[in-house]
N, C-alpha and C. Protein backbone atom coordinates (compact mmCIF):
# COMPACT_ATOMS: atom_id res chain seq x y z
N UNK A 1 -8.06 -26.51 6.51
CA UNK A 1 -7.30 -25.64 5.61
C UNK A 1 -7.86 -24.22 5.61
N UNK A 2 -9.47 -24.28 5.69
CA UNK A 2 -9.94 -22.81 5.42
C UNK A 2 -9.30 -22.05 7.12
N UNK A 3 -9.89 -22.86 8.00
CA UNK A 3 -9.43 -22.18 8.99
C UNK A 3 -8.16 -21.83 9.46
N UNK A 4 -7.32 -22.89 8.83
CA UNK A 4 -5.71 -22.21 8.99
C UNK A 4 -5.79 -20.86 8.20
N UNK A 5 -5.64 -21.04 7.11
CA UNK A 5 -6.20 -19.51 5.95
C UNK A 5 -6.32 -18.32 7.36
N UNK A 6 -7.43 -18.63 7.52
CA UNK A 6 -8.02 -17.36 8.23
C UNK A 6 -7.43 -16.96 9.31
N UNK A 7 -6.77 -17.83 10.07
CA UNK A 7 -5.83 -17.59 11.30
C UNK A 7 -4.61 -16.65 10.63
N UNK A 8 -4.18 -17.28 9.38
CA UNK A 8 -2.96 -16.88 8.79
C UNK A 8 -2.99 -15.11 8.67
N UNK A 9 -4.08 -15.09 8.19
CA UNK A 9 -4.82 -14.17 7.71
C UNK A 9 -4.91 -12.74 8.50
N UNK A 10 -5.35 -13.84 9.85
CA UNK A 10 -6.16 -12.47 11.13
C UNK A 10 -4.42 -12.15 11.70
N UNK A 11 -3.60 -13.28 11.44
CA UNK A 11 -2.46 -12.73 12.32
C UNK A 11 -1.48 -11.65 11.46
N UNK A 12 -1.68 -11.76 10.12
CA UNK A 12 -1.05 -10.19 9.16
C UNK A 12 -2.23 -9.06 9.55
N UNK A 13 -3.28 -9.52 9.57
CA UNK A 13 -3.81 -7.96 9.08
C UNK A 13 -3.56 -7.66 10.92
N UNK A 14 -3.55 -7.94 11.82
CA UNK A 14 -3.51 -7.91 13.52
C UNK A 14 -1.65 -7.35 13.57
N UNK A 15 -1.16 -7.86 12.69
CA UNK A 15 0.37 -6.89 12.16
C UNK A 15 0.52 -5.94 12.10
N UNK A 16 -0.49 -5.55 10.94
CA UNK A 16 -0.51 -4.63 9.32
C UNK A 16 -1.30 -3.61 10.63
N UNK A 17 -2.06 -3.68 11.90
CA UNK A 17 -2.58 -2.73 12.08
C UNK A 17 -1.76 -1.65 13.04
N UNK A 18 -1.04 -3.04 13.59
CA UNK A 18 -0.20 -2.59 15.30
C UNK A 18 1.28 -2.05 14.64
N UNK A 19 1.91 -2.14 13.79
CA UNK A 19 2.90 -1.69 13.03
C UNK A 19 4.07 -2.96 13.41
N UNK A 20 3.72 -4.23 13.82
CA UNK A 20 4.70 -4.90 13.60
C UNK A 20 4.83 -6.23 12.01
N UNK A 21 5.79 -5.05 11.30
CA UNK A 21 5.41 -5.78 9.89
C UNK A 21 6.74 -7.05 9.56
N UNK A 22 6.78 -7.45 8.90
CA UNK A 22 8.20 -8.23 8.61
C UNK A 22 8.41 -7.52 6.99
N UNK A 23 9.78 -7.91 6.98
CA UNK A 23 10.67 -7.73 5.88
C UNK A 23 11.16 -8.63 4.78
N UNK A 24 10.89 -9.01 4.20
CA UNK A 24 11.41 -9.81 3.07
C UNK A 24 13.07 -9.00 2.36
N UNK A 25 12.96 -7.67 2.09
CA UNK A 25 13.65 -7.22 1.76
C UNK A 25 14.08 -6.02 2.53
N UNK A 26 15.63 -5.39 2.17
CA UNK A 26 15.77 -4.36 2.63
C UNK A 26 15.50 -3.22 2.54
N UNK A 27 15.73 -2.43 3.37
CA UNK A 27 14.80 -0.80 3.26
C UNK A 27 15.67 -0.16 1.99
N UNK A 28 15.05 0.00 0.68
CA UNK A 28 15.86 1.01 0.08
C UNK A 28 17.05 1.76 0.68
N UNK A 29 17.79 2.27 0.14
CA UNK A 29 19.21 3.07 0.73
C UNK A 29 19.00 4.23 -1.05
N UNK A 30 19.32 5.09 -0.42
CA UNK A 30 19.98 6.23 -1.61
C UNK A 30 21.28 5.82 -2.20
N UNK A 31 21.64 6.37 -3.51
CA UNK A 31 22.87 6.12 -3.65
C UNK A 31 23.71 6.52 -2.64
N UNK A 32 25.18 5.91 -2.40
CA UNK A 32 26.10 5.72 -1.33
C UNK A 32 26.55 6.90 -1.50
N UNK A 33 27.29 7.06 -3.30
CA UNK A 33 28.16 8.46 -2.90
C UNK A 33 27.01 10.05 -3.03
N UNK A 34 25.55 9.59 -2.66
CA UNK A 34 24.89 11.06 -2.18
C UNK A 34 25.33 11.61 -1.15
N UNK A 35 24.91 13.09 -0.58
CA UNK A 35 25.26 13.34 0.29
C UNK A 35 23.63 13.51 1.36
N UNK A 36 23.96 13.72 2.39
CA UNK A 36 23.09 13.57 2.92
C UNK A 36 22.40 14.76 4.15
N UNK A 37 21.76 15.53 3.60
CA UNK A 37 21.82 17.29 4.00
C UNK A 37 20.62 17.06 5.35
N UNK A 38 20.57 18.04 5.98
CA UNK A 38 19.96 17.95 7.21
C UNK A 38 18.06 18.51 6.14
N UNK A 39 17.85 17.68 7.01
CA UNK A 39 16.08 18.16 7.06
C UNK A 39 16.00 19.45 8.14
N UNK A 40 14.82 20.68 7.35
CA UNK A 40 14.35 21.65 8.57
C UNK A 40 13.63 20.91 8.70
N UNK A 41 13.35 21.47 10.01
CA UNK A 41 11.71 21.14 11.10
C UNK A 41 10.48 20.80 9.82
N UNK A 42 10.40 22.10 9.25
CA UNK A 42 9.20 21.83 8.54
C UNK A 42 9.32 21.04 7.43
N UNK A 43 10.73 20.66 6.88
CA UNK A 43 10.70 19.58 5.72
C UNK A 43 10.55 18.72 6.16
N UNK A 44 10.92 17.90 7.72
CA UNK A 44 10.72 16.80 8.24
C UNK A 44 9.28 16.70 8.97
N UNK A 45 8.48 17.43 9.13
CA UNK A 45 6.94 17.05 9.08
C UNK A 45 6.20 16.89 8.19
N UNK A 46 6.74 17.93 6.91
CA UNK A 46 5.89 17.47 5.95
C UNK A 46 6.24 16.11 5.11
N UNK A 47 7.64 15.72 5.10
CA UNK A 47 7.61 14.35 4.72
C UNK A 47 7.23 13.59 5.46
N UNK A 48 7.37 13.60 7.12
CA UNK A 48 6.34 12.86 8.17
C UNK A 48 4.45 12.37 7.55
N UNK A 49 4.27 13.56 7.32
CA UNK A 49 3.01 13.10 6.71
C UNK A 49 2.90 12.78 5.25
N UNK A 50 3.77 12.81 4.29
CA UNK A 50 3.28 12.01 3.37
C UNK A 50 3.76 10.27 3.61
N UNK A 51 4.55 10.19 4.10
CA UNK A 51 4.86 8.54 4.93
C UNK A 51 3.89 8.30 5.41
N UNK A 52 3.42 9.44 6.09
CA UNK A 52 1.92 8.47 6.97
C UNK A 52 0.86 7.93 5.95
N UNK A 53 1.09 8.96 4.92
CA UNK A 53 -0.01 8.59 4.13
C UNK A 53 0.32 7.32 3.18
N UNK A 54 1.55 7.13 3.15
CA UNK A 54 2.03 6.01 2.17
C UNK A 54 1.67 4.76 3.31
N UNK A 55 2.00 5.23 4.47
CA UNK A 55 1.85 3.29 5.25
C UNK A 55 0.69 3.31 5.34
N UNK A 56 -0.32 4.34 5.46
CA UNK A 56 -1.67 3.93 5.58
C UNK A 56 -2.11 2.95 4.46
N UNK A 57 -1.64 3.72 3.12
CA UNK A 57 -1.60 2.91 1.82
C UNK A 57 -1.24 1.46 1.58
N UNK A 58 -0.37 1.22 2.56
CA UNK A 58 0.08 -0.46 2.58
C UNK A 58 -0.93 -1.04 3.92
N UNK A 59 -1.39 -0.36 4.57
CA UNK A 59 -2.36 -1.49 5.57
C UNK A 59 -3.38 -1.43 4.76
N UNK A 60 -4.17 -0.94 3.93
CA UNK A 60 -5.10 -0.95 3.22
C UNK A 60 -4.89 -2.31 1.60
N UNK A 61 -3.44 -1.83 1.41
CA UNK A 61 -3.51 -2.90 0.44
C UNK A 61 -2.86 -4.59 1.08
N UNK A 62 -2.88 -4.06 2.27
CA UNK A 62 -2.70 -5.78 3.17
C UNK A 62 -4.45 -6.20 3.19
N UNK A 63 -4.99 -5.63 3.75
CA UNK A 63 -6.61 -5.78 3.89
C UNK A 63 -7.18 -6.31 2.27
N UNK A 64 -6.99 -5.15 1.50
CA UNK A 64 -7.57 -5.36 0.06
C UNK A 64 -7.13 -7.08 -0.77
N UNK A 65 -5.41 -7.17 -0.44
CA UNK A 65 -5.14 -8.80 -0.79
C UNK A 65 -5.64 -9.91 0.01
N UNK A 66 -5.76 -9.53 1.39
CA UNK A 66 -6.36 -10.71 2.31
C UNK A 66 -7.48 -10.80 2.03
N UNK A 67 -8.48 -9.76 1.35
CA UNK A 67 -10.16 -9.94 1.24
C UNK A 67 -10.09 -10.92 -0.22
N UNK A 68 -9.00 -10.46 -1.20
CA UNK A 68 -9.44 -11.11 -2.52
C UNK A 68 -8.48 -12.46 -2.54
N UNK A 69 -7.58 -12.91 -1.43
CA UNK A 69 -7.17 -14.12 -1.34
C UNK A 69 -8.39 -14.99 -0.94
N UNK A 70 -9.08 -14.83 0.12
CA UNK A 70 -10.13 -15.50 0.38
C UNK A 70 -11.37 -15.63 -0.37
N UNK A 71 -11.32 -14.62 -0.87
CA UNK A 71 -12.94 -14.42 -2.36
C UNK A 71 -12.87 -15.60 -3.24
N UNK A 72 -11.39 -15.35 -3.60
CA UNK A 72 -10.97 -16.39 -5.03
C UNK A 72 -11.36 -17.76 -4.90
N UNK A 73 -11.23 -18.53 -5.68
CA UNK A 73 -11.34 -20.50 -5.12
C UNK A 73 -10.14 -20.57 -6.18
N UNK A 74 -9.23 -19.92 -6.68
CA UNK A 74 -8.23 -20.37 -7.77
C UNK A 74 -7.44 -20.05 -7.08
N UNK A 75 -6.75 -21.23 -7.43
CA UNK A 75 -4.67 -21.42 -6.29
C UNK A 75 -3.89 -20.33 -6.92
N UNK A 76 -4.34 -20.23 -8.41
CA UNK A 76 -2.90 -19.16 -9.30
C UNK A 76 -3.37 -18.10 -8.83
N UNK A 77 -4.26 -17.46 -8.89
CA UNK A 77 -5.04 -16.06 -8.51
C UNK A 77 -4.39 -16.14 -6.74
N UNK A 78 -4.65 -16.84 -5.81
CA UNK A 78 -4.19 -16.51 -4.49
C UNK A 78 -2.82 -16.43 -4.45
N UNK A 79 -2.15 -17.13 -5.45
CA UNK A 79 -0.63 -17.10 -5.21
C UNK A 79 -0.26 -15.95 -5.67
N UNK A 80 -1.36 -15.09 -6.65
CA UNK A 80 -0.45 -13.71 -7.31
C UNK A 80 -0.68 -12.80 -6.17
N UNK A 81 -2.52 -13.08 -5.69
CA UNK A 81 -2.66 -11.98 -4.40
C UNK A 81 -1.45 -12.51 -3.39
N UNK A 82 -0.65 -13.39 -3.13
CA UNK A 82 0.05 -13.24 -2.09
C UNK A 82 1.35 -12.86 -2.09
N UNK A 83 1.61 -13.11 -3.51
CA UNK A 83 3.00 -12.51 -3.58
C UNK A 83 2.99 -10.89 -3.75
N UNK A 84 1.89 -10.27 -4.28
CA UNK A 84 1.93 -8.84 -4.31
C UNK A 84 1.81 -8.27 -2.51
N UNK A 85 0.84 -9.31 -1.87
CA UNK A 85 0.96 -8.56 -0.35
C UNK A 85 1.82 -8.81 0.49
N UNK A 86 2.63 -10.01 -0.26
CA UNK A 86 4.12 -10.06 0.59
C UNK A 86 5.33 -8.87 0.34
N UNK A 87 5.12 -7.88 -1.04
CA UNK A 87 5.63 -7.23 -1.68
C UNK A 87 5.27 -6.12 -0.43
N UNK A 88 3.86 -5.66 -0.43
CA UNK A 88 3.76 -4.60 0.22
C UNK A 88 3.76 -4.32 1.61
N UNK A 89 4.03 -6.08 2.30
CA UNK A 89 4.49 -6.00 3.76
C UNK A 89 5.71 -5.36 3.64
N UNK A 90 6.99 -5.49 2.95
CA UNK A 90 7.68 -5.02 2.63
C UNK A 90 7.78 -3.45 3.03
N UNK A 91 6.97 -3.01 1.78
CA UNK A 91 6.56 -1.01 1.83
C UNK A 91 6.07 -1.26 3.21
N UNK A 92 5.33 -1.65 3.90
CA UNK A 92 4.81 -1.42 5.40
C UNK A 92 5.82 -1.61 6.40
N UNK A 93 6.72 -2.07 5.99
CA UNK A 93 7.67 -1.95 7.22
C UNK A 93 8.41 -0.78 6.96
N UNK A 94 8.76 -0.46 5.30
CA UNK A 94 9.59 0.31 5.37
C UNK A 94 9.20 1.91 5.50
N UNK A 95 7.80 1.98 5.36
CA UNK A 95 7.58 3.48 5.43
C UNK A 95 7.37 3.74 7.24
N UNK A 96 7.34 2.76 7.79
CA UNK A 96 7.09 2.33 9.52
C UNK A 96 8.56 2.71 9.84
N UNK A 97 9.34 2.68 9.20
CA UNK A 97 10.66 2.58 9.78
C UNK A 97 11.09 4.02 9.45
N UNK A 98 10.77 4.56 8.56
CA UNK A 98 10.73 6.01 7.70
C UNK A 98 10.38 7.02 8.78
N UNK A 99 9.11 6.63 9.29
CA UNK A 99 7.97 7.52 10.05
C UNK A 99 9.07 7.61 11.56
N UNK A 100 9.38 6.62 11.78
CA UNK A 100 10.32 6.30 12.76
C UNK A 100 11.64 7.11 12.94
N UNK A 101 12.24 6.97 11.99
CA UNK A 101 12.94 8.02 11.95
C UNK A 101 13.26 9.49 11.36
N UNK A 102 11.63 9.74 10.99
CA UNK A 102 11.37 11.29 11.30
C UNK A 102 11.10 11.56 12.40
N UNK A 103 11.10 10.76 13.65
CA UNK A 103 10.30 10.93 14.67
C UNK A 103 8.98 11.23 14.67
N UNK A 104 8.19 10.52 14.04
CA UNK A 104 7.24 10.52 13.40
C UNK A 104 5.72 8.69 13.83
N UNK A 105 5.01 9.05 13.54
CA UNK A 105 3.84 8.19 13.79
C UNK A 105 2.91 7.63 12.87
N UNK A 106 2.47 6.31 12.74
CA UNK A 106 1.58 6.21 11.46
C UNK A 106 0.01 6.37 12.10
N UNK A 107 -0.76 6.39 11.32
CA UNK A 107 -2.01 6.85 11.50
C UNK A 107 -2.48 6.21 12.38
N UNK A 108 -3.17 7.42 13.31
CA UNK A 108 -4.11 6.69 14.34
C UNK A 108 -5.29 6.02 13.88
N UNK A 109 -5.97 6.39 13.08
CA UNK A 109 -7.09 5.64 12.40
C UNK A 109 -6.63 4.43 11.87
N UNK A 110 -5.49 3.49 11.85
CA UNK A 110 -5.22 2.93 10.76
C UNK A 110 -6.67 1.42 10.89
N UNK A 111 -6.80 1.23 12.03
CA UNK A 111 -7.84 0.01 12.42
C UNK A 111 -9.14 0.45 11.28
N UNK A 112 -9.47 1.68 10.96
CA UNK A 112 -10.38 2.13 9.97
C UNK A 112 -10.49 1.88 8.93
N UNK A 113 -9.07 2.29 8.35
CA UNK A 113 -8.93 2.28 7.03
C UNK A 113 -8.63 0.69 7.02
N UNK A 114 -8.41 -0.08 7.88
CA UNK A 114 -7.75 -1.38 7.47
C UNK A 114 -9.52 -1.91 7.46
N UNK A 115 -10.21 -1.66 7.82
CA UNK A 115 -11.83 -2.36 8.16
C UNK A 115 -12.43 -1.84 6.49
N UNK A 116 -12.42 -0.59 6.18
CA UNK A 116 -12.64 -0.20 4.97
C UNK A 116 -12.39 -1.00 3.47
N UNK A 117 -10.63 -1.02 3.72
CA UNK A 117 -10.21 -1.50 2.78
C UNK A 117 -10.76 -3.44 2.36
N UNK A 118 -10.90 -3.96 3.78
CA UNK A 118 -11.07 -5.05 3.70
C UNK A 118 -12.70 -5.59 3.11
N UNK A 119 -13.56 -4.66 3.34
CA UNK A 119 -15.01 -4.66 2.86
C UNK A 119 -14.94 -4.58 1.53
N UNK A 120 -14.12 -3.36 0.78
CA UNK A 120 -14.22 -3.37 -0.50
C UNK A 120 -13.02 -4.47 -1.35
N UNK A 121 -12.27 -5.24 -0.63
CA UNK A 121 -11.58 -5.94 -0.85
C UNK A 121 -13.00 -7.74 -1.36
N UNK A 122 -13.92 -7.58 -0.12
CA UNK A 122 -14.43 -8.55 -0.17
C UNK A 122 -15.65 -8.52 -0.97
N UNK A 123 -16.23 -7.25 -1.27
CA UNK A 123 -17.23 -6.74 -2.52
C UNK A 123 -16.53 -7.12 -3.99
N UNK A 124 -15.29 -6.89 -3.63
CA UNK A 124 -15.01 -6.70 -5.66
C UNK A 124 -14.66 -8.44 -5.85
N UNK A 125 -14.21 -9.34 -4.68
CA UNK A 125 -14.38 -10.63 -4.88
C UNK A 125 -15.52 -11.28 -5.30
N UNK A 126 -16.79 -10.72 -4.84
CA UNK A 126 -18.00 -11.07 -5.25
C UNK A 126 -18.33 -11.32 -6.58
N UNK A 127 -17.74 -10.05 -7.37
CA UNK A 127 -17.91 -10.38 -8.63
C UNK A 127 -17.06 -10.85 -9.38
N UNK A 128 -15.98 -11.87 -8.97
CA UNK A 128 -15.80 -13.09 -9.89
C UNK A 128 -14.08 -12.32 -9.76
N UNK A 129 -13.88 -13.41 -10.39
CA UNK A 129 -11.83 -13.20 -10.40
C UNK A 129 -11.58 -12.16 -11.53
N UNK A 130 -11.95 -12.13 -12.78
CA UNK A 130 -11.77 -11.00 -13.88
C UNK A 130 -11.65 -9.42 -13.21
N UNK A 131 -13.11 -9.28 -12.27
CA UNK A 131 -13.87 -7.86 -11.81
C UNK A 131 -12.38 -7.62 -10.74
N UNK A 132 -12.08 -8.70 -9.79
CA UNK A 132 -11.06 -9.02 -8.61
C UNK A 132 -10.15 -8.09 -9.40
N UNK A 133 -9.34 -8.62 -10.61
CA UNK A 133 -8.23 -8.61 -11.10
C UNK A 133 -8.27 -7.28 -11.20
N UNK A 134 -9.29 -6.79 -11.42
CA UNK A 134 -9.32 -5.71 -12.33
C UNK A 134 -9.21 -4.38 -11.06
N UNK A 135 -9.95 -5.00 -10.19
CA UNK A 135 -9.82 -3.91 -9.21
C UNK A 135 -8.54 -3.69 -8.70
N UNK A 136 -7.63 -4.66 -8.68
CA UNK A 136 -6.70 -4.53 -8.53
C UNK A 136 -5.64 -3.90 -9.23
N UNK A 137 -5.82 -4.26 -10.76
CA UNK A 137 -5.19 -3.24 -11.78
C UNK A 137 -5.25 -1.96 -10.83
N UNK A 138 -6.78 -1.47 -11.04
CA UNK A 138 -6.85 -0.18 -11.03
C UNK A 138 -6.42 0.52 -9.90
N UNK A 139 -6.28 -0.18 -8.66
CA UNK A 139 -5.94 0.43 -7.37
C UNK A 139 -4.58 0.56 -7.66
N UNK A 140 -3.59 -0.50 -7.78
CA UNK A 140 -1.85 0.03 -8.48
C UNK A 140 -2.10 0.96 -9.06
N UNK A 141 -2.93 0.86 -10.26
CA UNK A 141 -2.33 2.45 -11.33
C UNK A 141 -2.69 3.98 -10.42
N UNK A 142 -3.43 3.90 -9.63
CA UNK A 142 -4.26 4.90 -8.52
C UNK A 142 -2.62 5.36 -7.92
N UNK A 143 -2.19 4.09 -7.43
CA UNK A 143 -1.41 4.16 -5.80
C UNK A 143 -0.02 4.74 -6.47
N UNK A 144 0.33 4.06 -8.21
CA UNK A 144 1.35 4.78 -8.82
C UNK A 144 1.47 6.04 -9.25
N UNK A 145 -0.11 6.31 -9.45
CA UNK A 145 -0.28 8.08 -9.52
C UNK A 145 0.11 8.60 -8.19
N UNK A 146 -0.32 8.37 -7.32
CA UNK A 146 0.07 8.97 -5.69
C UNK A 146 1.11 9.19 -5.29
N UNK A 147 2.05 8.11 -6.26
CA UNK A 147 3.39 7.94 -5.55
C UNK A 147 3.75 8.92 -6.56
N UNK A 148 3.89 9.18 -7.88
CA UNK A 148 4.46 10.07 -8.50
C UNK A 148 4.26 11.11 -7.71
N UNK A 149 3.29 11.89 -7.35
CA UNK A 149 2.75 13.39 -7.22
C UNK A 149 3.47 13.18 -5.72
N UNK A 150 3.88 12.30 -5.05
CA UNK A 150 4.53 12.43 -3.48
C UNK A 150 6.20 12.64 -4.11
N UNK A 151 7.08 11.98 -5.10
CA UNK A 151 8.18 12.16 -5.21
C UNK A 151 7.68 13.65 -5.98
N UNK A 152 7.22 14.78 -6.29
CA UNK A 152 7.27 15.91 -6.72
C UNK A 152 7.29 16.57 -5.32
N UNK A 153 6.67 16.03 -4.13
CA UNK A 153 6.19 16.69 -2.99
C UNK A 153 7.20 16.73 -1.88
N UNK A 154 7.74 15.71 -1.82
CA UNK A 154 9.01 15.47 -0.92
C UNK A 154 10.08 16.44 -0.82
N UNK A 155 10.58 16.80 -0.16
CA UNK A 155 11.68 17.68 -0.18
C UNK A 155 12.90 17.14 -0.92
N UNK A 156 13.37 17.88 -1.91
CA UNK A 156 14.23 17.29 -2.17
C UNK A 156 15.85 17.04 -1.86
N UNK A 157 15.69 17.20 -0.39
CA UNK A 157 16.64 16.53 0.59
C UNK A 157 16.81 15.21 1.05
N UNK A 158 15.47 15.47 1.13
CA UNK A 158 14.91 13.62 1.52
C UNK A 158 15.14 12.22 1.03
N UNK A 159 16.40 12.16 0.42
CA UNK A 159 16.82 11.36 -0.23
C UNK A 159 16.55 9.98 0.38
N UNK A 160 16.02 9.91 1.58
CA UNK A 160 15.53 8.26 2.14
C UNK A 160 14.15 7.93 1.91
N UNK A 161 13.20 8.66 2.20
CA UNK A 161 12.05 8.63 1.87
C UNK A 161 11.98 8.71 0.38
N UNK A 162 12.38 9.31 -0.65
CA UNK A 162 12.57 9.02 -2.17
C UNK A 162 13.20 7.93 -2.70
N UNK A 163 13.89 7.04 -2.19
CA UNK A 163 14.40 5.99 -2.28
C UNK A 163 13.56 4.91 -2.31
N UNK A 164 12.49 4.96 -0.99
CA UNK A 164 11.83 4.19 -0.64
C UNK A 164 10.55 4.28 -1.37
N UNK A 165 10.36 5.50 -1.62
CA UNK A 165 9.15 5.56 -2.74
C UNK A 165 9.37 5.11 -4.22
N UNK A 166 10.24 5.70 -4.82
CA UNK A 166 10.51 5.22 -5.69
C UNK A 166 10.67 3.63 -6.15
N UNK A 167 11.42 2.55 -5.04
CA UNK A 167 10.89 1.24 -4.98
C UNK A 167 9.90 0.74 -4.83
N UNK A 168 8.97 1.70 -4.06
CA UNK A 168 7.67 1.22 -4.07
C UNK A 168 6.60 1.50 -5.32
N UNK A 169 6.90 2.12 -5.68
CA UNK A 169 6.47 2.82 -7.33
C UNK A 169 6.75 2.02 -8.59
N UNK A 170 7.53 1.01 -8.25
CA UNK A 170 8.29 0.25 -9.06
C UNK A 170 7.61 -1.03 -9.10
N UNK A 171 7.40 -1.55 -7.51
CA UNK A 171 6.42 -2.54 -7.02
C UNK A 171 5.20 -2.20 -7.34
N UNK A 172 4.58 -1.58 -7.12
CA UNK A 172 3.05 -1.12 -7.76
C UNK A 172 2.73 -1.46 -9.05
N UNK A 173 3.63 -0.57 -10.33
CA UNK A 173 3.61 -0.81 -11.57
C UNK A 173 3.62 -2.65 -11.86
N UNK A 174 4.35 -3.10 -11.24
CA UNK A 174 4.31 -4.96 -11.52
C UNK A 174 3.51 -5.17 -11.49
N UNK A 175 2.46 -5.18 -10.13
CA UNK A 175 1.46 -5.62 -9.54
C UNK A 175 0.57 -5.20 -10.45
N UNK A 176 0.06 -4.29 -11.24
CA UNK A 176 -0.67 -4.14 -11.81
C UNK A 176 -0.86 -4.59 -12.94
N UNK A 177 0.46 -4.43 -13.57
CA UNK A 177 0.59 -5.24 -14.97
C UNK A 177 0.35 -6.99 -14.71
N UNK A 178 0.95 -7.52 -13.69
CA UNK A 178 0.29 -9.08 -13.22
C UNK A 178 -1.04 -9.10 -13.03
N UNK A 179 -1.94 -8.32 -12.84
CA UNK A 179 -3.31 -7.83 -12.43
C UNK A 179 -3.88 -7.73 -14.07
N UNK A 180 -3.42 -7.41 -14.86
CA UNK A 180 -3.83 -7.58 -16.06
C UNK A 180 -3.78 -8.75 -17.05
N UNK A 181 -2.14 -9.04 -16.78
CA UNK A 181 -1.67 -10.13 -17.76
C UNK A 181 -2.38 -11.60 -16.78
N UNK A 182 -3.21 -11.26 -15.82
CA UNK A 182 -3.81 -12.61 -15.13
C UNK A 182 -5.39 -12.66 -15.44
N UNK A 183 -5.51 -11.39 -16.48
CA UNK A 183 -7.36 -11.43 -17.06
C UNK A 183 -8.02 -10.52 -16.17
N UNK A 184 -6.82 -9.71 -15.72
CA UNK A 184 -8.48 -8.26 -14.81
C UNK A 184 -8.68 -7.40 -16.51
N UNK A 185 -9.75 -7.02 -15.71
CA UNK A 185 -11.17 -6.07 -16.31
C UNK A 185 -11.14 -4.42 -16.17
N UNK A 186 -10.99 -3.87 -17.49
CA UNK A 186 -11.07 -2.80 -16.66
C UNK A 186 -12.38 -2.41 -16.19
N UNK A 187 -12.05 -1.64 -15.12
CA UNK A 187 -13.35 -1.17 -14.03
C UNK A 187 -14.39 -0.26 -15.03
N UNK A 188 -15.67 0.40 -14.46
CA UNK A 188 -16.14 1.38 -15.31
C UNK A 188 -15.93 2.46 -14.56
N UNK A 189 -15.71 3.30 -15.34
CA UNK A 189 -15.52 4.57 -15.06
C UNK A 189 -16.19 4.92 -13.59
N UNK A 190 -17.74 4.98 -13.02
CA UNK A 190 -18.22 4.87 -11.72
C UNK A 190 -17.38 4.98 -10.52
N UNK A 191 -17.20 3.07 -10.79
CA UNK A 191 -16.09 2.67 -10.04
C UNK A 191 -14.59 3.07 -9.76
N UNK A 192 -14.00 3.54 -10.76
CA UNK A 192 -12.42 4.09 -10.67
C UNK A 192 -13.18 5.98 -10.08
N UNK A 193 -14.00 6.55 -10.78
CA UNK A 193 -14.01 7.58 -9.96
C UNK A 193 -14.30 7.26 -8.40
N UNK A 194 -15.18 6.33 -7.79
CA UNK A 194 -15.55 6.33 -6.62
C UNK A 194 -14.19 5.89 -5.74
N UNK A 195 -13.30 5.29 -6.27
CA UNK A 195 -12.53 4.89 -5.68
C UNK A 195 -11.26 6.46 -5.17
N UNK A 196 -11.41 6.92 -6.87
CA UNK A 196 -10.49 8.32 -6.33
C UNK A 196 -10.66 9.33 -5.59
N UNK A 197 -12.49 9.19 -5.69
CA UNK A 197 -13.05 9.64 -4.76
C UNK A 197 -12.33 9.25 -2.98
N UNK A 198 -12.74 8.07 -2.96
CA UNK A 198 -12.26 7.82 -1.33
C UNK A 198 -10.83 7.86 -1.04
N UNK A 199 -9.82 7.46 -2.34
CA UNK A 199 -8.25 7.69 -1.77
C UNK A 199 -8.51 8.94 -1.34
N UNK A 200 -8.64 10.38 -2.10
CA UNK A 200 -8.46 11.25 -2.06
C UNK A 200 -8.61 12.01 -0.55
N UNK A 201 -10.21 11.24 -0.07
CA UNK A 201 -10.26 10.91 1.45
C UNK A 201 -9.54 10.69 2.66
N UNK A 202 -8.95 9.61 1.92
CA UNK A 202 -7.89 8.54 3.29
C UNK A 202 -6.44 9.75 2.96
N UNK A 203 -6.23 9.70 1.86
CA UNK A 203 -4.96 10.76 2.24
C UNK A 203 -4.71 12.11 2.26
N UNK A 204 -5.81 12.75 2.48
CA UNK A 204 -5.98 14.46 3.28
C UNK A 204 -6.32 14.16 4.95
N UNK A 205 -6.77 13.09 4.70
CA UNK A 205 -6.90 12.92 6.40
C UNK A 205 -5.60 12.10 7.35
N UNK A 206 -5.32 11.17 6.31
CA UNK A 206 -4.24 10.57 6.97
C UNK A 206 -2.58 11.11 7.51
N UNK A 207 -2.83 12.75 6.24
CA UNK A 207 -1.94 13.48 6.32
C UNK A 207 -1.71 13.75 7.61
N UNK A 208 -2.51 14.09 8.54
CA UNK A 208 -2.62 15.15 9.92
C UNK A 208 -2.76 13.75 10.85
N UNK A 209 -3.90 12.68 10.38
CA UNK A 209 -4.18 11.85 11.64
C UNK A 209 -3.40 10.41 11.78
């Protein structure tokens, strides 16, 4: 069983890195009767890179659920980590498909950030399912701040990429509140700065790379 696990395991995050994700659901759509205005050059790079920075955001939180699925020894706790990272295979296909049709690329580093995310995925398991939960709270409320300050950033032409954020903003907020109402902890202060510390990292760099 453990070793099926881990096969299961190596063959998402070996997904989550190469950009072949699956879909559970469909890609957001804008409302029908919007209209749908041309992107300039430079509105369509700069939403290019905040997509990059959003899918980087979902291979990281594929890594972060696969480290605290395996940490846990509780079935309810793995079933919530799996339904939230089945949620964000989801966002990983769809900001992949986004990037795609900006003519656009997701991060070359992503094998990095996916090695990163998965270390501190398997540290905050260490300390017990509460500390787990909690880290998890706090990374949603992080990733829902991000996503706000990206729908201010987006052009507001971009009515596909806002679509898609905005669902994903929506998904986040759950995940977190299940992250709570399942007994996470909040973090100490340290910890939530160190962490904003390193997003802040992964997405000035992920912007360009």
């Amino acid at each position: 069983m453990v070793l099926d696990e881990l096969i299961t395991e190596l063959d998402r995050g070996l997904r989550s890195m190469t950009g072949v994700s699956r879909m559970s659901r469909p890609v957001p759509v804008p409302n029908a009767s919007a209209d749908m205005p041309e992107l300039s050059p430079e509105e369509r790079e700069h939403a290019a890179g905040l997509m990059r920075v959003n899918h980087v955001g979902e291979v990281c939180a594929q890594a972060l659920y696969q480290a605290q699925k395996l940490a846990t020894r509780s079935p309810s706790l793995k079933a919530t980590f799996e339904h939230a990272a089945r949620e964000e295979e989801d966002h990983l296909a769809w900001t992949a498909r986004r990037l795609e049709a900006l003519e656009s690329r997701p991060s070359l580093l992503n094998p990095l950030w996916y090695a990163g995310a998965l270390a501190l995925g398997l540290v905050a398991g260490r300390f017990g399912d509460r500390v787990s939960l909690g880290f998890m709270a706090e990374t949603e409320r992080q990733v829902e701040q991000h996503l706000d300050s990206h729908l201010e950033a987006l052009p507001e032409a971009d009515l596909e990429s806002r679509a898609i954020v905005e669902q994903m903003r929506a998904d986040e907020a759950a995940h977190g509140k299940a992250a709570i109402d399942a007994g996470g902890v909040e973090l100490p202060f340290p910890a939530r700065a160190l962490m904003r510390a390193a997003s802040k990292i992964m997405t000035r760099t992920a912007y360009y790379v």
